[in-house]
Protein backbone atom coordinates (compact mmCIF):
# COMPACT_ATOMS: atom_id res chain seq x y z
CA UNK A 1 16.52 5.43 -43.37
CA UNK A 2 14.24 7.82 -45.40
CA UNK A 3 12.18 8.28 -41.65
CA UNK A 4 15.23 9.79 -40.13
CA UNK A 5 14.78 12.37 -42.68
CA UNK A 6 12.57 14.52 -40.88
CA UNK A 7 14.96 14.30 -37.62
CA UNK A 8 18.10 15.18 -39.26
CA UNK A 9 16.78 18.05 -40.67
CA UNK A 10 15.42 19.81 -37.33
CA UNK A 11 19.12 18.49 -36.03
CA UNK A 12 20.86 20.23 -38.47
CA UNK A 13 18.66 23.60 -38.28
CA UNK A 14 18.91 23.43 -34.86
CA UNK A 15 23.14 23.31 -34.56
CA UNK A 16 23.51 25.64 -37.86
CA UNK A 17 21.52 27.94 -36.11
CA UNK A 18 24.68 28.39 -33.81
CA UNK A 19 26.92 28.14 -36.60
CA UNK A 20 25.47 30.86 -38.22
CA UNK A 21 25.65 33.05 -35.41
CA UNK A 22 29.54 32.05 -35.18
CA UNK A 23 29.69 32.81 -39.09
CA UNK A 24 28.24 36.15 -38.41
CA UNK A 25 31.04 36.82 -35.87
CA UNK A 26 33.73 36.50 -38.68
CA UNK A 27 31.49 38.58 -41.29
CA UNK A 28 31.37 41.30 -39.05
CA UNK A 29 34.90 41.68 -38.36
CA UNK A 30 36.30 40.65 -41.55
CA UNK A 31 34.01 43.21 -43.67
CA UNK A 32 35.24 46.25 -40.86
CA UNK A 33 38.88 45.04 -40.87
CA UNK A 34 39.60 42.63 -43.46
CA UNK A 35 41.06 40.20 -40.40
CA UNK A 36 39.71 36.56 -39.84
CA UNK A 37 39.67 36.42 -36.09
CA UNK A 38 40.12 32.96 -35.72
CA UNK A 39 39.52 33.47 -31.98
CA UNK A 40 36.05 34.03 -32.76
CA UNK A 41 35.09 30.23 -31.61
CA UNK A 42 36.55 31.01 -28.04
CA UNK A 43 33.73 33.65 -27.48
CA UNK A 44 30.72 30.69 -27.34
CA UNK A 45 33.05 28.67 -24.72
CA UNK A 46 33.45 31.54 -22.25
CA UNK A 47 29.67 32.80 -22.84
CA UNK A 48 28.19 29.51 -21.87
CA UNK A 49 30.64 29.07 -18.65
CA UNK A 50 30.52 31.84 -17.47
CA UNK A 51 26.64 31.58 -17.72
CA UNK A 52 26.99 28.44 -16.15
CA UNK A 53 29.48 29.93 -13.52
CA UNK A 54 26.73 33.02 -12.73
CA UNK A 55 23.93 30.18 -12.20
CA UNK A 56 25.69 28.51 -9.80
CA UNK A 57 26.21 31.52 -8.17
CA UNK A 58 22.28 32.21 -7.54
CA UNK A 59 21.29 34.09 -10.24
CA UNK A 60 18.38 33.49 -12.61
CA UNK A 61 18.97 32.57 -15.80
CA UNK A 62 17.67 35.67 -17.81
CA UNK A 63 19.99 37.66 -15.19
CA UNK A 64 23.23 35.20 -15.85
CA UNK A 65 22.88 35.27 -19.62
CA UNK A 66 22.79 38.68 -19.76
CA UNK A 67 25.85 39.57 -17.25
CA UNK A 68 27.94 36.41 -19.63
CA UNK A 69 27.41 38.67 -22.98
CA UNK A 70 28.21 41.74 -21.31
CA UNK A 71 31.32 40.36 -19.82
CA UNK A 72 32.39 38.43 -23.14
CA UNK A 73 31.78 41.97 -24.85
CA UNK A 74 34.25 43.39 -22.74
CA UNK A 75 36.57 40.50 -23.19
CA UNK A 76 36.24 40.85 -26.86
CA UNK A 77 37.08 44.82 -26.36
CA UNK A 78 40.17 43.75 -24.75
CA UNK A 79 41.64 41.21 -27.44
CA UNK A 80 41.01 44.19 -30.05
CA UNK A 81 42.70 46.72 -28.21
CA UNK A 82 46.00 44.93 -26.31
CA UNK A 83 46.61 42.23 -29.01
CA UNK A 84 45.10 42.92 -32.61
CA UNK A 85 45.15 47.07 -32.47
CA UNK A 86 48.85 47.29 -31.75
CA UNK A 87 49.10 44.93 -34.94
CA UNK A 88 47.32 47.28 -37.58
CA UNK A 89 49.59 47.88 -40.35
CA UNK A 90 50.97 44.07 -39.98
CA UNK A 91 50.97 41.22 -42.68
CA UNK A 92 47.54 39.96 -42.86
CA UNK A 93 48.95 36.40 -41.50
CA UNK A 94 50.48 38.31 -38.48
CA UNK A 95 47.13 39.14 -37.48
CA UNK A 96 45.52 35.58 -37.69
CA UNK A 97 48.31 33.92 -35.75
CA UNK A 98 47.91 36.90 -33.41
CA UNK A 99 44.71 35.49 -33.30
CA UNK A 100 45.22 31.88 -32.80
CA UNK A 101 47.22 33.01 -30.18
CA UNK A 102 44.52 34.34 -28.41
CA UNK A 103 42.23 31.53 -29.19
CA UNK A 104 44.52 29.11 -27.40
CA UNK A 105 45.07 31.31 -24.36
CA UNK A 106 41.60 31.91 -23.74
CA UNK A 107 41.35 27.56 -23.94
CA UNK A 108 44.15 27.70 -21.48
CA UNK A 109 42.46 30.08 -19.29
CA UNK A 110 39.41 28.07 -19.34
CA UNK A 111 40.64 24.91 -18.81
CA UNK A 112 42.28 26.09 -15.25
CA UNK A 113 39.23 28.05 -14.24
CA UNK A 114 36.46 25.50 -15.18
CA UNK A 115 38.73 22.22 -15.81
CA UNK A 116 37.94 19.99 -17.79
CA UNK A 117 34.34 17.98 -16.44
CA UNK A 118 31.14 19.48 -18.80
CA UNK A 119 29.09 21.84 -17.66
CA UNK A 120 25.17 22.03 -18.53
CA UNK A 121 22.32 25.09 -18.73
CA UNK A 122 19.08 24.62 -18.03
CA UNK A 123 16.70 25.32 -20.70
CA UNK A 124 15.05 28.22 -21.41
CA UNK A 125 11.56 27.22 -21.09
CA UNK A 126 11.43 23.75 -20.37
CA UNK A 127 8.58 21.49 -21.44
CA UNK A 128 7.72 18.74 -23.50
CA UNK A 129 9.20 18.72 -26.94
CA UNK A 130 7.36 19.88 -30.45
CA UNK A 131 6.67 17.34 -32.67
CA UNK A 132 6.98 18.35 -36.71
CA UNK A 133 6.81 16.95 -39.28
CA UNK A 134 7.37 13.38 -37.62
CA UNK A 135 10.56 15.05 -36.42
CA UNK A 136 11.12 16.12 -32.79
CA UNK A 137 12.45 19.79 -31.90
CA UNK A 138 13.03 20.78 -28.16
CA UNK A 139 12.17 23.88 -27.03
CA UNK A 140 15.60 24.84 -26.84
CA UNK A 141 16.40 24.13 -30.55
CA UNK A 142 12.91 26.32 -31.23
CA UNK A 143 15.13 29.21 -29.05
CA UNK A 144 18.22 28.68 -30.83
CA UNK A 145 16.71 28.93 -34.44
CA UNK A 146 14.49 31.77 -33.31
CA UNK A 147 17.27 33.65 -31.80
CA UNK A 148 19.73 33.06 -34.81
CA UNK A 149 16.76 34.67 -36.81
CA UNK A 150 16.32 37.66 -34.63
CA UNK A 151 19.77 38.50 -34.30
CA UNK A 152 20.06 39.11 -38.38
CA UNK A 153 17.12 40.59 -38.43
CA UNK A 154 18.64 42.81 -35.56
CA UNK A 155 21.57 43.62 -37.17
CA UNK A 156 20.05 44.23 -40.97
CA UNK A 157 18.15 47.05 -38.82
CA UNK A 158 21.03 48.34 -37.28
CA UNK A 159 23.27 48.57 -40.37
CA UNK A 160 20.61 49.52 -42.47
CA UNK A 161 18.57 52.04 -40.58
CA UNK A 162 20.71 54.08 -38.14
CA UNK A 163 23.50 56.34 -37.98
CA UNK A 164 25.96 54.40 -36.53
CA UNK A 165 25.40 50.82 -38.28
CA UNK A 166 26.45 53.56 -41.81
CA UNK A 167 29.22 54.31 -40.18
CA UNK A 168 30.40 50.81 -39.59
CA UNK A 169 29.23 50.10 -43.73
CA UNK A 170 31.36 53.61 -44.14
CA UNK A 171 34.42 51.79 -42.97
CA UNK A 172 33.93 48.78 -44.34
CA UNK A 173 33.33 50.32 -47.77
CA UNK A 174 36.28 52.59 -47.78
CA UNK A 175 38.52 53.61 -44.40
CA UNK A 176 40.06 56.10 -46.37
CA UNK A 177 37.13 58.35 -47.22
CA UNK A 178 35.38 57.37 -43.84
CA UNK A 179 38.54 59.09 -41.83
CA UNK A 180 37.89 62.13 -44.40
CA UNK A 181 34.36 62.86 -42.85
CA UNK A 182 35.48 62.17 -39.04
CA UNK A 183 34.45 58.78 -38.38
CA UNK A 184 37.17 56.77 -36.99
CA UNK A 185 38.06 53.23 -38.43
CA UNK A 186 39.97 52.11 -35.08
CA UNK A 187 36.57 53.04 -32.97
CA UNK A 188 34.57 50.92 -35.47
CA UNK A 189 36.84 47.99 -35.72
CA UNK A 190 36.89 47.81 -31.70
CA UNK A 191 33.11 47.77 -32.25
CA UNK A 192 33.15 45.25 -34.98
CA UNK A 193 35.14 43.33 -32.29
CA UNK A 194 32.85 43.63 -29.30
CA UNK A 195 29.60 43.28 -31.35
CA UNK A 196 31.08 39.95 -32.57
CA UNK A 197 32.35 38.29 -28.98
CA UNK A 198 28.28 39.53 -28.06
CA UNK A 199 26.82 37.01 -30.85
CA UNK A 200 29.56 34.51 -30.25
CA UNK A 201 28.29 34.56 -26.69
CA UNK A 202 24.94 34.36 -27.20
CA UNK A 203 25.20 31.68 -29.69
CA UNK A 204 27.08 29.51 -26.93
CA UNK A 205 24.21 30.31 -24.01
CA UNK A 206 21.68 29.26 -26.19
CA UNK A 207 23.55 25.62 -27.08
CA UNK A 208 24.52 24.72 -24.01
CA UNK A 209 21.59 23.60 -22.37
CA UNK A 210 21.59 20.90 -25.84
CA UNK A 211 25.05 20.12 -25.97
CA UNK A 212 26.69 21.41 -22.72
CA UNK A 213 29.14 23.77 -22.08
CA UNK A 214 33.33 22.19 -21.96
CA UNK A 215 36.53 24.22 -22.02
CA UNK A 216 37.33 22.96 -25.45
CA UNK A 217 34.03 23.59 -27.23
CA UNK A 218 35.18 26.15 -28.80
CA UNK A 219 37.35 25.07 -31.50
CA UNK A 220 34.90 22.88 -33.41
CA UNK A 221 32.13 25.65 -33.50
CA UNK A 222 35.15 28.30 -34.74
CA UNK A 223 36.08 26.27 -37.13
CA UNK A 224 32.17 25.21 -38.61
CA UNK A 225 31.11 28.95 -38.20
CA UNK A 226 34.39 29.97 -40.47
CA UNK A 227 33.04 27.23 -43.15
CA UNK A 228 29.70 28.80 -42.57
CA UNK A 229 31.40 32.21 -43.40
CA UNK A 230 33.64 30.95 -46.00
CA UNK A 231 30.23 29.47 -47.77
CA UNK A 232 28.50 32.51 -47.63
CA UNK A 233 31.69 34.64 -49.27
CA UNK A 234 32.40 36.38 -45.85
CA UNK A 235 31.09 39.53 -47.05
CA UNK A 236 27.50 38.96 -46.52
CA UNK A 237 25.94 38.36 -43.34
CA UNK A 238 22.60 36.88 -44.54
CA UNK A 239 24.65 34.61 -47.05
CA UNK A 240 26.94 33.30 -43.43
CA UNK A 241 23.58 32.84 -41.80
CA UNK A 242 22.43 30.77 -44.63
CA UNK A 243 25.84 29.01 -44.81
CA UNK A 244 25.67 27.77 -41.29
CA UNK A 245 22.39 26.34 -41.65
CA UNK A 246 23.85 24.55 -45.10
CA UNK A 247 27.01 23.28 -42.59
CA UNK A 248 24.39 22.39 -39.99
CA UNK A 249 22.36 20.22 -42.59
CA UNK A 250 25.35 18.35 -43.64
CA UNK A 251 27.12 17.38 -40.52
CA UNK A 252 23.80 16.05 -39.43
CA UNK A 253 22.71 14.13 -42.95
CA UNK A 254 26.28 12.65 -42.76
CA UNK A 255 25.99 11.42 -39.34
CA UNK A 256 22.35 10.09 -39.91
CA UNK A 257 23.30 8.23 -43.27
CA UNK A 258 27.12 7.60 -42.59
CA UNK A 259 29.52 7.22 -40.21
CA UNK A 260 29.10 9.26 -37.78
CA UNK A 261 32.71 10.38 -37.50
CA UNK A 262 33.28 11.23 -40.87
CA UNK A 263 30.62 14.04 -40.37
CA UNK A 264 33.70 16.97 -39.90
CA UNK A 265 35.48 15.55 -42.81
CA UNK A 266 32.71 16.03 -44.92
CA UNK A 267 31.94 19.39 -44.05
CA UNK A 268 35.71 20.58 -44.88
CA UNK A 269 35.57 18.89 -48.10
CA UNK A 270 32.77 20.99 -48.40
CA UNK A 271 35.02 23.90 -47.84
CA UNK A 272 37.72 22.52 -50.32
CA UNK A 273 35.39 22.70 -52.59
CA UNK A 274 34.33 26.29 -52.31
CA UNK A 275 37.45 27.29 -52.27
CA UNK A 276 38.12 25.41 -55.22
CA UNK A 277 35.35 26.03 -57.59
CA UNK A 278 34.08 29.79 -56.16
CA UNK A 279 36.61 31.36 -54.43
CA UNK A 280 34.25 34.41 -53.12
CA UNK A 281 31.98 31.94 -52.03
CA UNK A 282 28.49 30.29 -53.49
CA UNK A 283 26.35 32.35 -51.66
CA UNK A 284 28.15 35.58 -52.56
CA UNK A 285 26.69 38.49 -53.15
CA UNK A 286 27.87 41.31 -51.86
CA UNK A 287 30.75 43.89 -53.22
CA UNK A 288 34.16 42.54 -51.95
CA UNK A 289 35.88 44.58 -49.33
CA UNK A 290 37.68 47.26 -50.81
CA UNK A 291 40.70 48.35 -48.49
């Protein structure tokens, strides 16, 4: 069993790679708007079929992804400003069945567009697969954990290093004195929004060529990226990357060493426990949101 070792750990790098991008979804929103967008699973689904959807149309696939995030973008534009901005001011759990709301309609939609049948990407750069460390990664896992990588590295730029990602730390820090000096909390949470459908969608392009692409996909990666997020204290994005490679590694060390179906359950007890013993996470470290 001890040879699997090598296996399960490229397995689970290569799917908490996604999850973290998912988890980085809900840490974006949740740190500009204190809301836990439980529609933030939907945004992988519709990236990867409409992807799909643009390929079969003729387009390449640099072309396809590209028009797929910029079209989930707007989508995620669209759920901030006609469901969740007419909300602000609402109980907190208004908002997250507000979202579940639009988590199931956009399954709806997508099972009557795309039914229900799986649909598959080609890989980015196909070829023969890497071997390391006795373990086998595919090219595709390579682009998913380099991408997952990029993308906080991206973002720790943007926040850290330009006028606009301050203003989104502004908000996040205190709405109050942010309105004081002009910048406008409803313009940053409908970026928070469309920034977060972008890495939703790009984390569900870059998995489908592994896993495929089905109307329903969405739920399970919504609900591992919001462990993922929960893990890392949902205040800190590098902590939610981190946590979704830690959900990653033990979905696929439970399916290598036990039953394979008891893989989920483990990774909510996981949860229950966090909740339970740290309650702001065990990879928190940063400030809690201040309102």
């Amino acid at each position: 069993m001890l040879a699997l070792l090598p296996q399960l750990v490229l397995t689970g790098l290569t799917v908490g790679s996604i999850y973290a991008l998912v988890a980085l979804g809900f840490v974006v929103i949740y740190n500009v708007t204190g809301i836990l967008n439980f529609a933030q699973g939907e945004f992988p689904m519709l990236g990867a079929l409409l992807c799909a959807s643009l390929l079969a149309g003729g387009l390449s696939v640099p072309l396809a992804a590209v028009a797929a995030v910029a079209a989930v973008c707007v989508l995620g534009a669209l759920v901030e400003r006609l469901a969740v901005e007419p909300a602000y001011g609402s109980h907190p759990l208004t908002l997250i069945i507000i979202t579940f709301g639009v988590s199931m309609a956009f399954r709806g939609l997508a099972l009557m567009v795309w039914g229900a049948d799986p649909y598959t990407l080609p890989e980015f750069t196909p070829g023969a697969p890497l071997v390391l460390l006795s373990g086998v990664l595919t090219r595709q896992a390579v682009w998913a954990i380099g991408l997952s990588l990029a993308v906080v590295a991206a973002l720790f730029l943007f926040f850290a290093c330009t006028v606009p990602g301050a203003a989104v730390r502004a908000c996040a820090d205190n709405p109050f004195a942010s309105r004081l000096v002009g910048i406008s909390p409803r313009r940053t949470s409908l970026f928070a929004f469309t920034l977060s459908a972008g890495l939703g969608a790009v984390a569900g392009i870059v998995i489908a060529p592994i896993t495929g692409a089905t109307y329903d996909m969405g739920l399970g990666l919504g609900l591992k990226g919001f462990v993922a997020a929960v893990i890392g204290g949902l205040t800190n994005a590098p902590a939610a990357v981190v946590g979704g490679y830690l959900v990653g590694l033990i979905e696929a060390l439970a399916t290598g060493f036990l039953t394979p179906g008891y893989s989920g359950a483990i990774t909510f007890l996981v949860l229950l426990l966090v909740l339970f013993l740290q309650r702001e996470g065990l990879l928190h470290g940063a400030q809690r949101r201040r309102a």
